[in-house]
Protein backbone atom coordinates (compact mmCIF):
# COMPACT_ATOMS: atom_id res chain seq x y z
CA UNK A 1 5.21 -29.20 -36.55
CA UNK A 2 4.97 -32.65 -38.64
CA UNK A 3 5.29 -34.25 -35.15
CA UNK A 4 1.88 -32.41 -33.74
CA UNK A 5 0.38 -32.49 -37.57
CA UNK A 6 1.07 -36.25 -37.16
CA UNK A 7 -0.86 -36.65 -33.50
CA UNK A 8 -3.34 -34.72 -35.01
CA UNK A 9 -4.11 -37.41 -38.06
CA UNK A 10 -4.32 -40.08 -35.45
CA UNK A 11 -0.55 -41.05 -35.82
CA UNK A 12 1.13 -42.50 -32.31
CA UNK A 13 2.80 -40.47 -29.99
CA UNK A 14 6.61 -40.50 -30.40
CA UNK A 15 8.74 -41.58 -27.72
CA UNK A 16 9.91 -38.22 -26.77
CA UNK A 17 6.09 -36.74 -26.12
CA UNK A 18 5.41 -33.39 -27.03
CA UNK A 19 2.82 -32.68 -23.87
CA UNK A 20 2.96 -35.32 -21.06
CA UNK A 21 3.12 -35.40 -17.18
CA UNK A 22 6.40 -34.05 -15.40
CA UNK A 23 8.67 -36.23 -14.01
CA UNK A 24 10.31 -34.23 -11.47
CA UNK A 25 8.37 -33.44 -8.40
CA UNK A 26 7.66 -30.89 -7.41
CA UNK A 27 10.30 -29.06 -4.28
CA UNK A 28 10.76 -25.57 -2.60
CA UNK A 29 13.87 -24.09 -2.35
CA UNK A 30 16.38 -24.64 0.50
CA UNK A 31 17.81 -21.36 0.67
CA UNK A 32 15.59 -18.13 1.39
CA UNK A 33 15.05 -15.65 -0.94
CA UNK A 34 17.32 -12.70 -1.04
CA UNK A 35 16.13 -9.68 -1.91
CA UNK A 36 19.30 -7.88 -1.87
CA UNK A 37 20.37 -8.52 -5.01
CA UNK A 38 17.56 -5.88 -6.77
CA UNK A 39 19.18 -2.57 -7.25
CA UNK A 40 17.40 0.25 -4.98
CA UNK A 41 14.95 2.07 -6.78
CA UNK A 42 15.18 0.23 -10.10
CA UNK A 43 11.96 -1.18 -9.64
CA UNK A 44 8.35 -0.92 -8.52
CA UNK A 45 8.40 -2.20 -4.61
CA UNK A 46 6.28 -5.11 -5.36
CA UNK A 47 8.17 -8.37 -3.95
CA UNK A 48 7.69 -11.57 -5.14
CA UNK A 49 7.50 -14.43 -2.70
CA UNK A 50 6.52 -17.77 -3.00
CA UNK A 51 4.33 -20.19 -0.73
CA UNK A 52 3.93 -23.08 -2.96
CA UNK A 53 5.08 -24.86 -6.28
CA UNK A 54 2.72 -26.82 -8.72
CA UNK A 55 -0.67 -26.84 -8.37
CA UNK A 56 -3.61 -29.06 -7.84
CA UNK A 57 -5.67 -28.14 -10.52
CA UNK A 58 -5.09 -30.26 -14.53
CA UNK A 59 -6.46 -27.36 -16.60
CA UNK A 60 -5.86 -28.63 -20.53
CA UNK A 61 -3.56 -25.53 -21.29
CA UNK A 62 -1.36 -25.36 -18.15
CA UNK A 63 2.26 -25.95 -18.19
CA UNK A 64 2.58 -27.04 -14.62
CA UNK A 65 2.02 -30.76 -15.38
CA UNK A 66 4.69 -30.27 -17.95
CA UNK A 67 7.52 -29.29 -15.30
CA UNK A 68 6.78 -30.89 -12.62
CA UNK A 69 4.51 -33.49 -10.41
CA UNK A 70 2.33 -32.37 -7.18
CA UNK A 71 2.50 -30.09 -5.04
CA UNK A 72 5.23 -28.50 -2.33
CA UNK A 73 4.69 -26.02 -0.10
CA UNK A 74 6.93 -23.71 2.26
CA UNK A 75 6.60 -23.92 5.78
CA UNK A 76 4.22 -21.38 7.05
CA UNK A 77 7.03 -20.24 9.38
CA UNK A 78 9.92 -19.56 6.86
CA UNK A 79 7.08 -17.45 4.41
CA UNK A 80 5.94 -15.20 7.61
CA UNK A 81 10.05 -14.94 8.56
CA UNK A 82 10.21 -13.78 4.90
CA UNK A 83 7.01 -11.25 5.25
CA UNK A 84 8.67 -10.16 8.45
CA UNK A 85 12.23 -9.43 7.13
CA UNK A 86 10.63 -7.43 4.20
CA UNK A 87 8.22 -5.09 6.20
CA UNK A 88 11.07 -4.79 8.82
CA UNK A 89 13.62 -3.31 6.16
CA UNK A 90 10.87 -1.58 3.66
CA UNK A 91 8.24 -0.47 6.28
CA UNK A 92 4.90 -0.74 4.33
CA UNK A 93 5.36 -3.12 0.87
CA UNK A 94 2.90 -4.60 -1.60
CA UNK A 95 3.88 -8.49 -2.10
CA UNK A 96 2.71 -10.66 -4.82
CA UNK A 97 2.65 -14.34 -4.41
CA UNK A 98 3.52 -16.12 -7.48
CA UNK A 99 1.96 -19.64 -6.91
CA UNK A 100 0.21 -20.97 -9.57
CA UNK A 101 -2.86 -20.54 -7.60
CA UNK A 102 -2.68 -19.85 -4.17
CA UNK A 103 -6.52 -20.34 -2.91
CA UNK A 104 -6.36 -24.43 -3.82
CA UNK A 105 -3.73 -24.97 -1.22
CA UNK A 106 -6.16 -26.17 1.06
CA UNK A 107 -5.32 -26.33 4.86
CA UNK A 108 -2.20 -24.91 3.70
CA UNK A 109 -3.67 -22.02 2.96
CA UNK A 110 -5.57 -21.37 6.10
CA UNK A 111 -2.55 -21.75 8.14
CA UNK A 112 -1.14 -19.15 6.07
CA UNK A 113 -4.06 -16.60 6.43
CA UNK A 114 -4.13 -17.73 10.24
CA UNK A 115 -0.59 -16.21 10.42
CA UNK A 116 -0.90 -13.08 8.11
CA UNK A 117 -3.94 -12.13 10.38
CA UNK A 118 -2.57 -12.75 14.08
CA UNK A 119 1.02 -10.73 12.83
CA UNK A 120 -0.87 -7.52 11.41
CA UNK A 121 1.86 -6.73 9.27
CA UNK A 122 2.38 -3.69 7.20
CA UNK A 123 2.05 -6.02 4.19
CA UNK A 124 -0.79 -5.79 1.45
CA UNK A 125 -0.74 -8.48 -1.46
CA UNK A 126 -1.76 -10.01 -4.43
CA UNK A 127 -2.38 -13.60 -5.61
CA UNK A 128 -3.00 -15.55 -8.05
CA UNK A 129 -6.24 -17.89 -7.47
CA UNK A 130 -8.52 -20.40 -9.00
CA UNK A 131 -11.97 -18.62 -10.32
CA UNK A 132 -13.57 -22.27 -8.63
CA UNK A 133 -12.40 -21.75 -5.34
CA UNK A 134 -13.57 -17.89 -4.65
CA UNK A 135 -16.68 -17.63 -2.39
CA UNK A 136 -18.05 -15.06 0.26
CA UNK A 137 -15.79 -16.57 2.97
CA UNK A 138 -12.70 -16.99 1.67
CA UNK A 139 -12.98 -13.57 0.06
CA UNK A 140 -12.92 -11.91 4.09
CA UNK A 141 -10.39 -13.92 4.92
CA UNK A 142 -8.10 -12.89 2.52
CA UNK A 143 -8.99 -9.52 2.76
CA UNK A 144 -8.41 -9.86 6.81
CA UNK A 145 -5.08 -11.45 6.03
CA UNK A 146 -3.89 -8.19 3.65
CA UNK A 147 -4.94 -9.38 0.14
CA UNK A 148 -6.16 -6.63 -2.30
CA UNK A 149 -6.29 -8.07 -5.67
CA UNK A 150 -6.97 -11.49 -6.92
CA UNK A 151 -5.85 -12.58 -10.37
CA UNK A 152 -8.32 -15.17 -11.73
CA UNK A 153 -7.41 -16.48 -15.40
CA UNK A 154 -9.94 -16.72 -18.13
CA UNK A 155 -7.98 -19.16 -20.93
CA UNK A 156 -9.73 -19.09 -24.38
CA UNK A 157 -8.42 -22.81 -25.06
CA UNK A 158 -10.19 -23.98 -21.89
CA UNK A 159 -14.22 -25.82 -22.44
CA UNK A 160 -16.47 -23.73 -20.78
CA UNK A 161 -14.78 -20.62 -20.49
CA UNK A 162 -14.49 -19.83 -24.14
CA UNK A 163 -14.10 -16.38 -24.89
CA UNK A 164 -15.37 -17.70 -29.08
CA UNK A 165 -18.38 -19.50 -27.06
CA UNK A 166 -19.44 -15.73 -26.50
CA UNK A 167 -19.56 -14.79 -30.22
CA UNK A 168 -21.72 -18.44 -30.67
CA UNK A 169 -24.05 -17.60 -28.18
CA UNK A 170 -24.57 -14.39 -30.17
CA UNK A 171 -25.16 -16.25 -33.27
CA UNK A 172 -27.63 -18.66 -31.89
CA UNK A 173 -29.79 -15.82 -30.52
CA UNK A 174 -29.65 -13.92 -33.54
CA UNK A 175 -30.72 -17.08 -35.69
CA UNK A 176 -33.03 -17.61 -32.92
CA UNK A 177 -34.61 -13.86 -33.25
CA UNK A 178 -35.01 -14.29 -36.66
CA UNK A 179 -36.82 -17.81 -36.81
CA UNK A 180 -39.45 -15.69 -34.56
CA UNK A 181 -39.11 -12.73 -36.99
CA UNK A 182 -38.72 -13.87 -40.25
CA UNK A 183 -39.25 -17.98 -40.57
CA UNK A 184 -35.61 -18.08 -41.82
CA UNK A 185 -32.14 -17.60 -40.56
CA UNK A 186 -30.45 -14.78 -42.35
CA UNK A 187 -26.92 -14.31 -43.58
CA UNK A 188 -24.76 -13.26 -40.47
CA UNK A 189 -20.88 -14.01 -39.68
CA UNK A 190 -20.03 -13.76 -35.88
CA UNK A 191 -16.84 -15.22 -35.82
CA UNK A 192 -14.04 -13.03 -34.39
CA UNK A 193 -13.47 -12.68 -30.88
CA UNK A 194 -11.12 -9.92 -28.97
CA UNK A 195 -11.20 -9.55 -25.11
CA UNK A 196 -9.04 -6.18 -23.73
CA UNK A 197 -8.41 -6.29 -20.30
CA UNK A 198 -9.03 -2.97 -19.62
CA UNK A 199 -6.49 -0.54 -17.24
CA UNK A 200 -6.56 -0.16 -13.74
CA UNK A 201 -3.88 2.20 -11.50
CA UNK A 202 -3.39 0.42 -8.27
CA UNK A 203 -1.45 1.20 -5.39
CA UNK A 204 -1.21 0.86 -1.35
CA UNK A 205 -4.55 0.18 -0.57
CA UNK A 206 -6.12 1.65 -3.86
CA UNK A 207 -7.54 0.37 -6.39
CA UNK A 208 -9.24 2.67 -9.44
CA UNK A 209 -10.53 0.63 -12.80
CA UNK A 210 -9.82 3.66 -15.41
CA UNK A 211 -11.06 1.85 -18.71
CA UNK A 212 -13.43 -1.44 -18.65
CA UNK A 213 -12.69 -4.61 -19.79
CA UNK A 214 -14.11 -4.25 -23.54
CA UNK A 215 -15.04 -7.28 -25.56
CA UNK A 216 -15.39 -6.42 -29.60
CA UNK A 217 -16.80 -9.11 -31.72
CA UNK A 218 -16.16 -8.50 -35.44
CA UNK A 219 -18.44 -9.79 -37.89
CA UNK A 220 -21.63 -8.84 -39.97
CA UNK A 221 -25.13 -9.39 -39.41
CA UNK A 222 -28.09 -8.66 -42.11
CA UNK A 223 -30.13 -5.52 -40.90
CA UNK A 224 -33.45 -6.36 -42.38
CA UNK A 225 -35.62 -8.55 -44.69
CA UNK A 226 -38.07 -7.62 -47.53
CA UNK A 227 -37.65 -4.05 -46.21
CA UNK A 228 -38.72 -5.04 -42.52
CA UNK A 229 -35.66 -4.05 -40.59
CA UNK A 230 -33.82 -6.20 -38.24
CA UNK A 231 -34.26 -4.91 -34.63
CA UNK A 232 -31.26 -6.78 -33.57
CA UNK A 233 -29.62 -3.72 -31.70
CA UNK A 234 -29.31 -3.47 -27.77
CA UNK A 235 -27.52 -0.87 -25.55
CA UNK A 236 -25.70 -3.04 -23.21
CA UNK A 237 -27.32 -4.28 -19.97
CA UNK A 238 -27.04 -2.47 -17.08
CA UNK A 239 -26.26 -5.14 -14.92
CA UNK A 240 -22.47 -5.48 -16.23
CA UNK A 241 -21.25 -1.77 -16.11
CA UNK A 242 -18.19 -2.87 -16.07
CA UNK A 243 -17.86 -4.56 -19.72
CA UNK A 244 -18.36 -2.75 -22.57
CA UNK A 245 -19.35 -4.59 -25.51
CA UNK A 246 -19.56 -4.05 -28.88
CA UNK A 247 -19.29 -5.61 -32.44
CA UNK A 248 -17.18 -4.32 -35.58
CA UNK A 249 -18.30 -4.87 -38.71
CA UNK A 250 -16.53 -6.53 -41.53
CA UNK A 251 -15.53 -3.85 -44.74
CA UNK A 252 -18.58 -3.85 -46.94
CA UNK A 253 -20.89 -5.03 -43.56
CA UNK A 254 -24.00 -2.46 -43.78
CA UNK A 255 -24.35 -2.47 -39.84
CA UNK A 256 -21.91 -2.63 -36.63
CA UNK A 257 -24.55 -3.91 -33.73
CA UNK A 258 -23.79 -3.01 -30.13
CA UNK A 259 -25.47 -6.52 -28.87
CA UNK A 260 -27.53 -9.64 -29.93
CA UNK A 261 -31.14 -10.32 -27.65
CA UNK A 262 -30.08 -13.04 -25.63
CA UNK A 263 -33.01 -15.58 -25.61
């Protein structure tokens, strides 16, 4: 801690840095993976396999440029021999690729899919991808090639994707509403931010969302002004079923609001 506390007063960085660039690069594995070694039925049939290591993206938060430099990736040929062995000794399986984001491999990538799709195996998967590099035509051609769930990370430390910048668009369109209502800004604290990720139950080719994602902002906001109340309460839109959204009040708050107009 004095070490960070001392970056952050503007001190020099110590010869040993505390956050830098890796300095190994980054390799696959020689030998293949051996699935053997997990116990029958001790765990959910999801295997891991990996197609790549590293990753081409520098978000500000991301340990990859901490362990290692660049990018490697598997031969297409050795990942399909390792698709192949698993749905030849498991019959149907759900795999999960563990890259640190498989869609910004590039050609790399499309080889891959090329494969998956031409050898039709019993094989449906997951990946982790970059939200950046998702559009209409990659989405079919995953889905072609097996996929059935994308994980796309949202990181609160990460500019622009602020889960807090939520909460202070709220408060700038509730100062906003009341400059319009009342010529003056009133006493409101929006300043607590929690984002649950919901529950889903997947399986083989399902998928069923059983609670939404839920964002609760926990604050207080004043409810009216020289007895004019403060219309500040909105059922949320319709357009985003699946968030639910909602604001807890502080102890002593007179009002918990549901939603802020958005201006």
């Amino acid at each position: 801690m004095p070490v960070i506390a001392g970056i952050a007063r503007g001190g020099s960085r110590p010869a040993t840095r505390v956050i830098g660039e890796g300095t190994a690069t980054a390799r696959m594995d020689s030998l293949a993976p051996d699935y053997s070694l997990w116990p029958a039925g001790r765990y959910f049939p999801v295997f891991p396999v990996e197609f790549s290591r590293g990753c081409r993206q520098h978000c500000p938060f991301c340990t990859d440029p901490v362990l290692r430099r660049g990018v490697a990736v598997d031969p297409v040929e050795r990942t399909m021999a390792t698709l192949e062995t698993l749905a030849a000794g498991n019959g149907r399986i759900w795999v999960r690729f563990v890259d640190s984001s498989l869609s910004s491999l590039g050609t790399s990538l499309d080889r891959l899919l090329d494969a998956m799709t031409a050898a039709c195996l019993p094989v449906e998967w997951g990946a982790y991808t970059y939200p950046h590099d998702i559009d209409a035509g990659l989405t079919a051609r995953l889905a072609r090639a097996g996929c059935r769930a994308l994980f796309l990370g949202i990181e609160s430390l990460a500019q622009g994707v602020r889960v807090g910048a939520l909460a202070e668009r709220m408060s700038v369109a509730y100062s906003r509403y009341c400059l319009q209502n009342f010529g003056a800004v009133l006493h409101h604290n929006l300043d607590k931010v929690y984002l649950r990720g919901g529950h889903c139950r997947t399986g083989l080719g399902a998928f069923e969302m059983t609670a939404p994602v839920t964002l609760l902002i926990g604050g207080r906001v004043s409810t009216s002004f020289g007895g004019q109340p403060a219309g500040h309460r909105r059922p949320p839109s319709p357009s985003s079923p699946g968030i639910a959204t909602r604001c807890a009040s502080r102890p002593g708050s007179t009002s918990p609001c549901t939603a802020i107009p958005a201006q």
